[in-house]
Structure formats: C-alpha cells, structure tokens
Protein backbone atom coordinates (compact mmCIF):
# COMPACT_ATOMS: atom_id res chain seq x y z
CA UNK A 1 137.64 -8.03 24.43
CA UNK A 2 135.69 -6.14 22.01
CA UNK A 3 132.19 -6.32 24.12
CA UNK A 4 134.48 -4.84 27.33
CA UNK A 5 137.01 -2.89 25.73
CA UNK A 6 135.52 -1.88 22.82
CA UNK A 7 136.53 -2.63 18.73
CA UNK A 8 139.38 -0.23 18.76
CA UNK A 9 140.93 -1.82 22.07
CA UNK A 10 140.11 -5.26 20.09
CA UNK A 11 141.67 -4.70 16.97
CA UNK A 12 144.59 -3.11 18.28
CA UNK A 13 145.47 -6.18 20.64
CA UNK A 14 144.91 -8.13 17.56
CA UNK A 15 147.55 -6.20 15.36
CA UNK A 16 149.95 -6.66 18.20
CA UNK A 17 149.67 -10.46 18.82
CA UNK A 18 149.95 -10.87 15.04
CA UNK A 19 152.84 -9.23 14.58
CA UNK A 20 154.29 -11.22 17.91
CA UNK A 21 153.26 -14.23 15.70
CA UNK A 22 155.34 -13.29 12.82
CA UNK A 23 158.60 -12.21 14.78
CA UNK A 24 158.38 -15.53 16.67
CA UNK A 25 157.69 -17.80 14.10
CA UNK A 26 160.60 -18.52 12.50
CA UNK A 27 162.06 -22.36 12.82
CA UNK A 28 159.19 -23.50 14.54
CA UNK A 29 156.82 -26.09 13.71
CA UNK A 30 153.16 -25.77 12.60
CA UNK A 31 150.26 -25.26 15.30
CA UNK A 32 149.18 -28.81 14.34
CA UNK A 33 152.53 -30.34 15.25
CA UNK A 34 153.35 -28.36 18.37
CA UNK A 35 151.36 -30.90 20.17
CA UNK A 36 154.27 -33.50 20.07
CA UNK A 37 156.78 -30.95 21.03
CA UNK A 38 155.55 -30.16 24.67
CA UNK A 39 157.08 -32.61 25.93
CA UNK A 40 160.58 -31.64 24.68
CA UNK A 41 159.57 -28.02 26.08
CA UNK A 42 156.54 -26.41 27.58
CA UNK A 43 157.07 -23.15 26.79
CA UNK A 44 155.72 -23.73 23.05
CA UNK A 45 152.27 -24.10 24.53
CA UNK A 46 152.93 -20.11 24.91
CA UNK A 47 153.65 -19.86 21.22
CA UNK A 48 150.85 -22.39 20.20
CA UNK A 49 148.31 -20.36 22.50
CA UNK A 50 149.43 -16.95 20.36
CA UNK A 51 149.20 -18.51 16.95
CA UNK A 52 146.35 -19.84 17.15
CA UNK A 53 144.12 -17.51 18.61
CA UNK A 54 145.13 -14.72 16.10
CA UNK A 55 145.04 -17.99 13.34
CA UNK A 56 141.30 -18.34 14.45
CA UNK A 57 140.62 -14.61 14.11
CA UNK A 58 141.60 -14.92 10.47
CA UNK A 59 139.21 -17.51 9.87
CA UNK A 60 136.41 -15.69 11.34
CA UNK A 61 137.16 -12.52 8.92
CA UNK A 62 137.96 -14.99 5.74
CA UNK A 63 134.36 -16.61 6.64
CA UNK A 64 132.55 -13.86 7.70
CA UNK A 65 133.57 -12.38 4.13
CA UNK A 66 132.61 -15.46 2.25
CA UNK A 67 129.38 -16.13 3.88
CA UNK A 68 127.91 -12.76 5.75
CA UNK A 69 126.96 -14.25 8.70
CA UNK A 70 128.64 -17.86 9.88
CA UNK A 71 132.00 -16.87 11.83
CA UNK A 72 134.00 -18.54 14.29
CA UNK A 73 131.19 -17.56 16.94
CA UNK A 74 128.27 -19.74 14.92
CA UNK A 75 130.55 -22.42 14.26
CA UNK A 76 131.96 -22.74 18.14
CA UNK A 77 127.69 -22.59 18.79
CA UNK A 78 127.55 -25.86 16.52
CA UNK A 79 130.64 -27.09 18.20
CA UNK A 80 129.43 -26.91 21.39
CA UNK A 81 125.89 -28.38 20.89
CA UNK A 82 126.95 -31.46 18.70
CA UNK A 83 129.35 -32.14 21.92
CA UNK A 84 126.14 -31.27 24.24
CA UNK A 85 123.99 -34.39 21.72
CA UNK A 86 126.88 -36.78 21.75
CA UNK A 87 127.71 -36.41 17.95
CA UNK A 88 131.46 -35.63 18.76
CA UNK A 89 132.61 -39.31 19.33
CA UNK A 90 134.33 -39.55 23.00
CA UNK A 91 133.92 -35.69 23.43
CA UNK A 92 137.51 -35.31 20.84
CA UNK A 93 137.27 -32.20 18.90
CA UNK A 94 139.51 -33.31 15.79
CA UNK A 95 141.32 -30.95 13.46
CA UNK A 96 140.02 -32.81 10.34
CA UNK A 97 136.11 -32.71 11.79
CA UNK A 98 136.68 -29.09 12.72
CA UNK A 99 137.87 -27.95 9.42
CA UNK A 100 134.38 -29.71 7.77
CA UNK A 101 132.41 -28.02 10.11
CA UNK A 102 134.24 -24.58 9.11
CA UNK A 103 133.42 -25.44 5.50
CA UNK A 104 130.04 -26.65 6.12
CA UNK A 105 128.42 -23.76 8.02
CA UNK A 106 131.07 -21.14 5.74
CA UNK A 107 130.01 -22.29 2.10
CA UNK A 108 133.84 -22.22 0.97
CA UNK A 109 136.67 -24.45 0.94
CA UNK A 110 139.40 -23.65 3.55
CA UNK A 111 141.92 -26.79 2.45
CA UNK A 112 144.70 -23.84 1.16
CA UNK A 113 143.96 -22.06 4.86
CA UNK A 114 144.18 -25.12 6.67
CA UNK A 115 147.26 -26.44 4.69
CA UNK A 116 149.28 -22.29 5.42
CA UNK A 117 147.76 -21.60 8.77
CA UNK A 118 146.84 -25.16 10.67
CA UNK A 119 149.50 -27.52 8.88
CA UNK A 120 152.08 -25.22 7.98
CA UNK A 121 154.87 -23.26 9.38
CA UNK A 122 156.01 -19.38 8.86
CA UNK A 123 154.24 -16.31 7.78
CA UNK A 124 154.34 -13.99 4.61
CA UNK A 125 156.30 -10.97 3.83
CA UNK A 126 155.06 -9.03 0.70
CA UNK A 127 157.29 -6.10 -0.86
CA UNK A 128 155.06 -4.07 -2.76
CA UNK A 129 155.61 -1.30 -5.38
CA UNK A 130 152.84 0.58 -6.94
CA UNK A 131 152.74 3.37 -10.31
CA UNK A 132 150.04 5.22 -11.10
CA UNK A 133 149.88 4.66 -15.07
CA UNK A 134 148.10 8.06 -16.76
CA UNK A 135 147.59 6.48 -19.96
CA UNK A 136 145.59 3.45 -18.96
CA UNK A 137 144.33 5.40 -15.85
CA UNK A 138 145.02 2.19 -13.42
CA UNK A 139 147.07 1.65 -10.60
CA UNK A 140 149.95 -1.10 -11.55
CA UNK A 141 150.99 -3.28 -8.07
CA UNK A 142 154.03 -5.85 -7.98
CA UNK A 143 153.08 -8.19 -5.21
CA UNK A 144 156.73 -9.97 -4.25
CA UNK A 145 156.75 -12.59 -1.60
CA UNK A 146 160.09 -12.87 -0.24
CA UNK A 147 160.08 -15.04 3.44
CA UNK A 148 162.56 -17.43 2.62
CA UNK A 149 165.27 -14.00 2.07
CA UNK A 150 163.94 -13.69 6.01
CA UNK A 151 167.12 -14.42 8.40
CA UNK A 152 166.27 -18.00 9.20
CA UNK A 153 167.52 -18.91 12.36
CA UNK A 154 166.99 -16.58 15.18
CA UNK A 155 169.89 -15.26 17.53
CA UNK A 156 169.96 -16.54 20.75
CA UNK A 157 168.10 -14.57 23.49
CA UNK A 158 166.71 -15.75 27.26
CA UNK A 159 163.15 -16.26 25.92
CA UNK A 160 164.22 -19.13 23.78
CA UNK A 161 168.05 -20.31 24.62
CA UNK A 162 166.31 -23.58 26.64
CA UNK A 163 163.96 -24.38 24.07
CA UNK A 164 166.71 -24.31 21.14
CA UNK A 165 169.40 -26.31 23.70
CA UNK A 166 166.14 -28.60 24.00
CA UNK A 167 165.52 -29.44 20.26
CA UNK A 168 168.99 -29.58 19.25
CA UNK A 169 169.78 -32.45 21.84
CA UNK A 170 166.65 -33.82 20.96
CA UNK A 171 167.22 -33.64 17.27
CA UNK A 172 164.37 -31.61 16.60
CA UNK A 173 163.88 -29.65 13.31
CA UNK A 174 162.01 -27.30 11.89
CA UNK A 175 160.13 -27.91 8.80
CA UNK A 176 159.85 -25.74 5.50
CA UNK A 177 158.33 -22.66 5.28
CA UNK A 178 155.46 -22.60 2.95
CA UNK A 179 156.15 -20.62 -0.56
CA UNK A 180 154.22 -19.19 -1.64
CA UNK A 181 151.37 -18.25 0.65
CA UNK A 182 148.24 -17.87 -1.20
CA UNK A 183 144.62 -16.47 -0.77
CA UNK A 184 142.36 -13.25 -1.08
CA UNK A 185 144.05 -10.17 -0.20
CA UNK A 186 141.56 -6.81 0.40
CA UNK A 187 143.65 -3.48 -1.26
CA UNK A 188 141.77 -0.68 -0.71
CA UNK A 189 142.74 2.73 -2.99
CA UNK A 190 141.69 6.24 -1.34
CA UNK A 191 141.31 8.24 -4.53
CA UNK A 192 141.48 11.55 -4.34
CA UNK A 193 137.98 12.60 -3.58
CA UNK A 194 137.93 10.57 -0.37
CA UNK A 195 136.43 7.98 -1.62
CA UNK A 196 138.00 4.62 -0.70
CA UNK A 197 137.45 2.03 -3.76
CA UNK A 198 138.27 -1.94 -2.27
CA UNK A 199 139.69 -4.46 -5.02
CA UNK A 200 140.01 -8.07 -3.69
CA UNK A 201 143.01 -9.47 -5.31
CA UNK A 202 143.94 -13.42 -5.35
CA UNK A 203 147.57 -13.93 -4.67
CA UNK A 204 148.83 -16.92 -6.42
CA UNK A 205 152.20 -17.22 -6.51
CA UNK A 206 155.37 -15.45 -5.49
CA UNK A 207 154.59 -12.37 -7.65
CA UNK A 208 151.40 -11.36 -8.50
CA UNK A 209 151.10 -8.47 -11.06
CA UNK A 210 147.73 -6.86 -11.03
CA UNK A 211 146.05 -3.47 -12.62
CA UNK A 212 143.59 -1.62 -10.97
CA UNK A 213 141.22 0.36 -12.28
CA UNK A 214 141.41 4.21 -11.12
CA UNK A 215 137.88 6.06 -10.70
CA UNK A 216 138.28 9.69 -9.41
CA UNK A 217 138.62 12.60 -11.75
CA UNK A 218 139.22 15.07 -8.78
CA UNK A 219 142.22 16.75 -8.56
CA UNK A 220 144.65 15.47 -5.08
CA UNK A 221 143.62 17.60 -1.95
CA UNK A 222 146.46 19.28 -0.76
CA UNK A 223 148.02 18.90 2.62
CA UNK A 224 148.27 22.27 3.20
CA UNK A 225 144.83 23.46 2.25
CA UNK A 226 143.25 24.51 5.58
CA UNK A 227 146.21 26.25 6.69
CA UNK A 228 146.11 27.97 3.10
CA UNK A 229 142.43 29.02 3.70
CA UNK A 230 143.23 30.36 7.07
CA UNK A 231 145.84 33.21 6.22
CA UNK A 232 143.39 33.66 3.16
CA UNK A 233 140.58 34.06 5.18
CA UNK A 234 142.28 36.02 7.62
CA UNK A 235 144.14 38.88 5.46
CA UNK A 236 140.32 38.86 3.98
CA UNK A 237 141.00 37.44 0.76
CA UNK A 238 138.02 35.76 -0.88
CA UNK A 239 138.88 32.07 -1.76
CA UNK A 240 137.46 32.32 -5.33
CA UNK A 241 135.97 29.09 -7.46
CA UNK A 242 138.87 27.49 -6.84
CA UNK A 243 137.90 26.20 -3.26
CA UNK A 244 135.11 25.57 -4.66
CA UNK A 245 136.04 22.77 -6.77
CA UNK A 246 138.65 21.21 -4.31
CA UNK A 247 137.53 18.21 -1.73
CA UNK A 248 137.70 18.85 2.12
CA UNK A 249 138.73 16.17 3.84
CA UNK A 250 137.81 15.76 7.33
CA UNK A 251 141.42 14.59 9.39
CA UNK A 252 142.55 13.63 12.81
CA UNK A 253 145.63 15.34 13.91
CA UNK A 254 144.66 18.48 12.82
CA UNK A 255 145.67 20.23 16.18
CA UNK A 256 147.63 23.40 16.80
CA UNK A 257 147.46 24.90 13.46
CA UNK A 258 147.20 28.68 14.33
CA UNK A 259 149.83 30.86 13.78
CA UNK A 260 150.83 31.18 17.58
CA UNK A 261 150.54 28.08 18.65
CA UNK A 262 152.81 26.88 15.15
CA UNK A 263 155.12 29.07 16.29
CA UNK A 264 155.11 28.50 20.20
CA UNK A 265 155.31 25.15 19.58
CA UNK A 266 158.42 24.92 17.15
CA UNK A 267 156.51 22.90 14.47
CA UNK A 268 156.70 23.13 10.89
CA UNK A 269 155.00 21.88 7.43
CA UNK A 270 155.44 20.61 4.54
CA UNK A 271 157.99 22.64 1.69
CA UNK A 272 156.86 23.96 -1.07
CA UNK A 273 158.47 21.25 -3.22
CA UNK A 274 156.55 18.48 -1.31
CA UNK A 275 153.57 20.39 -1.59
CA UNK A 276 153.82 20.74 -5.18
CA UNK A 277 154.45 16.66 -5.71
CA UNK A 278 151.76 15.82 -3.55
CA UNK A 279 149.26 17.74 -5.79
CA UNK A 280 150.60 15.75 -8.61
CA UNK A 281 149.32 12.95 -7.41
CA UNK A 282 146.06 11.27 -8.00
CA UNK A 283 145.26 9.18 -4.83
CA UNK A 284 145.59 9.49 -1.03
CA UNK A 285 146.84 6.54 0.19
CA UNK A 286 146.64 2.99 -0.75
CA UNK A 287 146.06 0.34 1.58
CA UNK A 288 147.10 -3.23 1.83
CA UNK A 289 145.31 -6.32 3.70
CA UNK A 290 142.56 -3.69 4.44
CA UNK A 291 139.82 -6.63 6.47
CA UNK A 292 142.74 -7.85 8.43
CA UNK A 293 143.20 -11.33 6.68
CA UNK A 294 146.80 -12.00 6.73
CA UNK A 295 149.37 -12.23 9.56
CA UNK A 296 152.75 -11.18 8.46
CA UNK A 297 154.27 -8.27 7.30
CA UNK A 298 153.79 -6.27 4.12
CA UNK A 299 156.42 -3.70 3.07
CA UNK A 300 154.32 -1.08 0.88
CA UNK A 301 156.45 1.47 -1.14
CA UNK A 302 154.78 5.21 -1.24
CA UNK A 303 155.67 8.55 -0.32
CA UNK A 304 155.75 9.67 3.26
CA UNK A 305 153.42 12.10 2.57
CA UNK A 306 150.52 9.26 1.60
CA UNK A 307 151.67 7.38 5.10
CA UNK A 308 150.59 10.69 6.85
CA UNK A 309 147.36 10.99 5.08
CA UNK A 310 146.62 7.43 6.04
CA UNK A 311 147.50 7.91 9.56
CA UNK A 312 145.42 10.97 9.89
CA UNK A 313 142.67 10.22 7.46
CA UNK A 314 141.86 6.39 8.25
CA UNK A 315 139.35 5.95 10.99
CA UNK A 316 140.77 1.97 11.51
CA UNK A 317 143.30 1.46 14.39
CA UNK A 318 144.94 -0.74 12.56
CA UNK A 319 145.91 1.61 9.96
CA UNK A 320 147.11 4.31 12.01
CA UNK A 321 149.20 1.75 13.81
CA UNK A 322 150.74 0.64 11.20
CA UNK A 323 151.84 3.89 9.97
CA UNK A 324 153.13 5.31 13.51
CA UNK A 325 154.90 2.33 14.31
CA UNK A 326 156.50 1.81 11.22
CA UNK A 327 157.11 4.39 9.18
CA UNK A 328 157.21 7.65 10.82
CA UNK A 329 159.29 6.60 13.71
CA UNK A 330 162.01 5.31 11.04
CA UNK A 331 162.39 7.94 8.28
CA UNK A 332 163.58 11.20 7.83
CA UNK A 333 161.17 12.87 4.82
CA UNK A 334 163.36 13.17 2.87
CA UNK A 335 160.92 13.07 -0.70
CA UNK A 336 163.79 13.71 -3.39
CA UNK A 337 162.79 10.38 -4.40
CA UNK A 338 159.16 9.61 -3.27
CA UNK A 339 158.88 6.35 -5.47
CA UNK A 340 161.13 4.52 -2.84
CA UNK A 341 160.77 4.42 1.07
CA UNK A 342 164.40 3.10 1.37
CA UNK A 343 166.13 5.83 0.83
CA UNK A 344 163.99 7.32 3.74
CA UNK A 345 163.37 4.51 6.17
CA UNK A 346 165.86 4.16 9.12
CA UNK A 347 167.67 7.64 8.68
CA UNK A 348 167.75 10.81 10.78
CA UNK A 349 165.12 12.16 12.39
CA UNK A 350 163.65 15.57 10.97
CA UNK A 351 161.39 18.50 12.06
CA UNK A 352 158.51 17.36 10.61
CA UNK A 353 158.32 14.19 11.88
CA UNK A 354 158.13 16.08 15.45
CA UNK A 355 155.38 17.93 13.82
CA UNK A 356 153.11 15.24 12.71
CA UNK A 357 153.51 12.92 15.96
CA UNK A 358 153.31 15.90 18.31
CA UNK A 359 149.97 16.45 16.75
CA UNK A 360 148.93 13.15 17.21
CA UNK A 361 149.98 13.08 20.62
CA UNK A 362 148.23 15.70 21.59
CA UNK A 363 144.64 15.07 19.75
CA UNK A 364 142.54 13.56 22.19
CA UNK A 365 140.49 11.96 18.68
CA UNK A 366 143.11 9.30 18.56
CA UNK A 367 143.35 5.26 20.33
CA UNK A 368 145.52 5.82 23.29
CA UNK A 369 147.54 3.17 21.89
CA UNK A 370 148.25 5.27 18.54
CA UNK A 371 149.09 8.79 20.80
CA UNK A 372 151.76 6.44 22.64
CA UNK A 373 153.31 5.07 19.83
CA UNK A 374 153.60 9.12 18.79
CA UNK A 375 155.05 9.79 22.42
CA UNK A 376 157.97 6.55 22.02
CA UNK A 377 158.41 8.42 18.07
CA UNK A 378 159.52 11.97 19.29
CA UNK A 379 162.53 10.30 21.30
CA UNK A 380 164.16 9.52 17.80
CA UNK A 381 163.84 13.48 17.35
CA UNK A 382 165.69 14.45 20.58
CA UNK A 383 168.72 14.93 19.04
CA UNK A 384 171.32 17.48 19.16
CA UNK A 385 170.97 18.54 15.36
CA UNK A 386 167.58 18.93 15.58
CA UNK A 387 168.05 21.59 18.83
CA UNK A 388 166.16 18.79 21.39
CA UNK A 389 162.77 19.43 19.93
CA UNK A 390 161.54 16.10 20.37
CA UNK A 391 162.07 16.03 24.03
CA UNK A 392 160.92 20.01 23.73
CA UNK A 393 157.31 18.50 22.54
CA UNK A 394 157.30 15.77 25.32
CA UNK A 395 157.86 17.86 27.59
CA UNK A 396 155.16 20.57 26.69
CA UNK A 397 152.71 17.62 26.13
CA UNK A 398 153.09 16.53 29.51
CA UNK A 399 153.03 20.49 30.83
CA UNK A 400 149.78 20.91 28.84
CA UNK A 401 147.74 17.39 29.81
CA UNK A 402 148.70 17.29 33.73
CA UNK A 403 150.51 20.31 35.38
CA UNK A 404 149.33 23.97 36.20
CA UNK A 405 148.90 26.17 33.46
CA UNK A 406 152.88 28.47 33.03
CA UNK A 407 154.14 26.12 35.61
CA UNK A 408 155.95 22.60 35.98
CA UNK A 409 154.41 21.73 39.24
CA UNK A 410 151.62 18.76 38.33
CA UNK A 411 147.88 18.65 39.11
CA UNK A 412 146.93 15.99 42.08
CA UNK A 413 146.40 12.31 40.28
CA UNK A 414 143.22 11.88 38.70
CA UNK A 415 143.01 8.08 37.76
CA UNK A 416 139.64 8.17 36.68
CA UNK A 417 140.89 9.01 33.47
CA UNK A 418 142.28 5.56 32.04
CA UNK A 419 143.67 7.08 28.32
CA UNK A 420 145.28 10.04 30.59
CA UNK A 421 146.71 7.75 32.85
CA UNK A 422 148.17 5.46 30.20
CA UNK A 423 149.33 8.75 28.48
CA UNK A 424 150.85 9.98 31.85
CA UNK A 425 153.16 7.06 31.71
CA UNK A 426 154.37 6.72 28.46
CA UNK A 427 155.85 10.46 28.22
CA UNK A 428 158.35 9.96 31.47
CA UNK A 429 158.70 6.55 29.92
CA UNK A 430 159.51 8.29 26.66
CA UNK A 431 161.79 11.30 28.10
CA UNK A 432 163.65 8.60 29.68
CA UNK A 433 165.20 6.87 26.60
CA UNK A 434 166.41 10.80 25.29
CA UNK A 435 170.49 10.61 25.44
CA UNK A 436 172.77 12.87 24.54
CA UNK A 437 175.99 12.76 22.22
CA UNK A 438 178.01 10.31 24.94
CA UNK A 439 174.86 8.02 25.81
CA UNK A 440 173.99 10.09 29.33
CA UNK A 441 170.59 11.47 30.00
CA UNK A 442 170.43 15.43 29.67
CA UNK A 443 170.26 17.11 32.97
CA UNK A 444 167.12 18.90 31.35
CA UNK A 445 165.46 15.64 31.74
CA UNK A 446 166.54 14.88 34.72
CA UNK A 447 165.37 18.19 36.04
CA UNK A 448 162.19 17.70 34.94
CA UNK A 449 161.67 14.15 36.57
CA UNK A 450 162.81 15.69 39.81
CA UNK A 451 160.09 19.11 39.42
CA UNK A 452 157.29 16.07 39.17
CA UNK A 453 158.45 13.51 41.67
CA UNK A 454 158.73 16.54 44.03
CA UNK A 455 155.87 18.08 43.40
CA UNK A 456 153.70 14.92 43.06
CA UNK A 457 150.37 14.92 44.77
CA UNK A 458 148.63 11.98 45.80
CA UNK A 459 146.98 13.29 49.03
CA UNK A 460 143.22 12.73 46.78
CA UNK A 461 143.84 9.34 45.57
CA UNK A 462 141.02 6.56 47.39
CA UNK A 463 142.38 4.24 49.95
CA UNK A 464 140.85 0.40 49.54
C-alpha cells in the first residue's frame, strides 16, 4: 500500500482498520485461539485477518524503534529463506518459533507483546488529563486505563447475530480482557515555539502518573495572528518589536482569510475571550501514541482550541484524523471550561466549527481522506439555529470545485482527478444526511441535487 498509494494513503488505512479492531473486539477470543473457533463460524477468519495484520504493523513500529533497522519486512526475509533451506521442520511456521525469530533479529524481548497482542483478548482505552504546572515548569499526565468500564457485550446487529447464536449453542466463551495493558507509549509535546519535544513513557499499570519536563520559554502563538497582521498591515500600521519576538507557524487550513471572502463565506473566528486563554497557554498541542504503537482508543482532555492547532499544524494523517473525526464533529466550543472536553463533546453544533472544517475542506494541502471527514462534519452544522450554514458551505464547496463560476450548472466529469472525484462524492453524500426540524430533507437540497443531475455532463467521459 504505501509503495502504490503512498505513506499518507498507508497510514490512513492503518488508523481505520485499527480502530475497526477495537470496536469489534469485544467478547472475542485472542488471534491465537481463533484458530479453533472456525469451525463453530467462519466469519472470524474476517476478524482474525483484521487483527492481525494491524497486530503485525505494531510489531514492525515497536521493532523498528528498538533496533533501527530489523522490522517485520527483514524478519518475513529470514522467514522465508529458513523455509527455502529446510530449517522450518515440515514447512509449519509456529507462533512460539516466530516470536524467537522476532526477538532474535529485534534485540528486545516481545513476551509482554506476545502475551497482550498474540495470546490475549481486547484492546486499551486510556483517559488522559494533563496540567501545565508553572512552578516546576513540567507537564503533569494521569494515564487511566479503564476497558473493563467498556460495555461488555455487544448489541445484536446482522454482522454478528449468527456468530453469537453459534457460540452460545456451542457453549463458547470469551476469555478475560487483559488489565492492564502495558508497554512504551511515544507523547509528543508541541511547545510553543513549534518545536515538538517526544518523551517515551512506560505504562505499567492502570494509572501511570508521569512529569514532563517543559523546554520553551516562548510565549503561545496566537490563533489569530496572521489575520491580526493583515488589517495591521493593511490600515498601514507598522507591526513594531512585538512581531518580532512572536513565532510564525506555518498551518494547513489557512484558506479564505480575507476580509471578503470571511464575509462571503459566513465564517467566523475565535472571541476575544478564547483568544485571550489561548495566549495563556504555554504549548500547542500535546500528542498521544505519536509512532502509532497502540491499537485502541485514547481519550485526551485539552481545549478545543489545541485540537485545532493539531489538526492544522501536524503534517501526520493520523493526527489530523484523529482530530476531525473525533473531536470537531462532536463538540460545540464552548471553552468556559477548557480543562474538560466533556462539557463540550457531543453538544450542538456552532459557527466555528463550520469555520474550521469548511477550511479544511476546501484546502487542497490536506489527505482526501481528512477533507471528507470535514465534508460528513458540516452536516452536524445544518441546523436550523445555526441559519443552515453547514449545508450553506457544502454547497458553495461543491459550486467552487466543479460547476461554472456564478452558476449551479456543473463542469463535464473530469475523472482524471482521483482526490476530486472522491471529493465529488462525499459532498452529495454529505448534503444528503441534512434534515430539517421533522426528519425530511430541505427542498433546498433537493433542488440542488436536481440542478446537477440535470445538468450533468458526461458526453467527454472514455468509452472501454
């Protein structure tokens, strides 16, 4: 995947099948013992098949880390010539013989891997809260691990009604989740001079409680600096020593930001208030499992504000994914109280939100995946209390990327454009979930799906 598609493509898949792993394993057994269970039902080879693909991609980024250079490719290598000289007795690749070889060629023990990831069951959730302690100048981090408050047993649903009538007749049952899991963890700080600063942090036990040094001296960039500089600039104001001393920051998403296009398309920034906390504070972002080593799911408390940063300042795919598919598309910024996300997280929808995904929509800079995770996001802010302008942003996107310019008819089909195509499709796709107050589609939306079926050209595409 990554030599056709490219890293980003990679990664991205990646994130997805691990977080497929951890909403389907729940009462299931290990990847070692799913084996035995085919026979009871096939469909777990589909689950065994997920797990452990994404369980070997682990391994290759715990190893690589350990030893530089001897990953899951050099050890398959090895694999494949000791079966080539007959050293693999009757051609049986053994769990036990491949876990030596892993340790062998890596230079570090693996039995705590093995035993969580090969021999157990379940994956991690972490809730974590972090405080920025002036006095001490460190970064104070509660690590909880809290899977067995998960909801154990799954409700019923088509993909897996046969194989729990299966194991119940069969008297098959799950074993225990392991508690706690344990291993390095990568958290990686973005102080406020752009610097990121990794800490690798062992987790132990069900809470960890660690300090981490803080480095920067800088003062927090504010959101709002460029924009400030702008209408400086422009009224012919000089900027004084006091840009000077601040830190640019170089950020995707940082699209329609003139005046007229702010105001043509109904966006909006951050309040003064916000503004004023976020220069208070004396980091960017802070980010958890940073090489990709864990599959679950870690709940990180910060501000909204430092979720935005991340999703606009960090280059990895997997970081902006996490951000657009899990915070912004279930909170409503409110900040009275930015030291908990759960007073924001699954709440109303709000202008700003609008804001920040319409501008990742519509900069071309960003993983097609990411831009339409933003397009699925703005639904949530088609709302009558918000005047419709999520579906108002959806719908310019779409008038902007592939019709005429000051007209809804749409340009003939280019599909040479793969991003743009995949982009093409998730805005209808998008428009399509927008309801109003009694559950019905608005009759703008349907308006618009008739102007572009109507108008659709095709006469250009190839015939094979």
């Amino acid at each position: 995947m990554r030599k056709l598609a490219g890293n980003n493509e990679y990664r991205y898949q990646q994130k997805l099948a691990s977080e497929q792993v951890f909403e389907q394993d729940v009462e299931r057994y290990s990847i070692h013992q799913l084996g035995a269970q085919l026979d009871i039902d096939p469909s777990e080879y589909e689950f065994m098949a997920l797990k452990s693909a994404v369980v070997l991609f682990i391994l290759d980024r715990r190893l690589t880390k350990a030893s530089g250079a001897a990953g899951v490719g050099r050890i398959i290598t090895r694999l494949l010539l000791n079966a080539k000289t007959g050293d693999l007795q009757n051609g049986e690749l053994s769990t036990d013989w491949f876990h030596r070889l892993c340790e062998k060629l890596g230079h570090t023990k693996l039995d705590a891997f093995f035993k969580q990831w090969v021999y157990g069951a379940g994956c991690p959730l972490f809730k974590v809260n972090q405080r920025f302690n002036k006095k001490k100048l460190v970064v104070e981090m509660n690590i909880y691990q809290i899977q067995r408050e998960r909801k154990i047993k799954p409700e019923l649903s088509p993909t897996n009604f046969m194989r729990e009538a299966k194991e119940q007749v069969s008297e098959v049952w799950a074993p225990e989740v392991s508690d706690p899991f344990t291993g390095p963890m990568t958290i990686r700080i973005h102080e406020a001079d752009g610097t990121p600063y990794e800490h690798i942090v062992e987790i132990k036990d069900t809470h960890t409680k660690i300090e981490i040094p803080y480095n920067t001296k800088y003062k927090r960039l504010k959101r709002s600096k460029r924009a400030k500089e702008r209408a400086m600039a422009a009224n012919g104001m000089d900027l004084g020593g006091e840009a000077e001393n601040d830190v640019l920051l170089y950020c995707l998403g940082d699209v329609l930001q003139s005046e007229d296009e702010v105001k043509d398309w109904r966006l909006v920034d951050w309040g003064k208030e916000e503004e004023d906390r976020m220069g208070q504070e004396s980091y960017e972002w802070i980010r958890m499992d940073a090489d990709f080593e864990w599959i679950g799911k870690i709940d990180l408390i910060m501000p909204i504000y430092m979720y935005v940063s991340q999703l606009q300042q960090d280059r990895d795919v997997v970081a902006q994914y996490e951000v657009s598919s899990k915070k912004l598309q279930g909170c409503n910024f409110v900040l009275t109280n930015p030291q908990s996300l759960q007073h924001v997280l699954k709440q109303n929808a709000h202008p700003l939100m609008s804001t920040i995904l319409v501008r990742t929509l519509m900069d071309r800079r960003y993983f097609h995946g990411i831009r339409t995770l933003a397009a699925e996001g703005l639904t949530k802010c088609a709302t009558p209390s918000l005047n419709w302008v999520g579906q108002y942003h959806l719908e310019r996107a779409f008038q902007e990327f592939f019709c005429f310019a000051d007209s809804p008819m749409p340009r003939a089909n280019d599909f040479s454009d793969r991003m743009g195509y995949l982009l093409q499709k998730a805005i209808p796709v998008a428009l399509s979930h927008v309801k109003d107050e009694r559950g019905k589609v608005p009759m703008s939306v349907r308006r618009f799906f008739v102007d572009k079926l109507k108008f659709n050209d095709n006469s250009n595409n190839e015939v094979r």
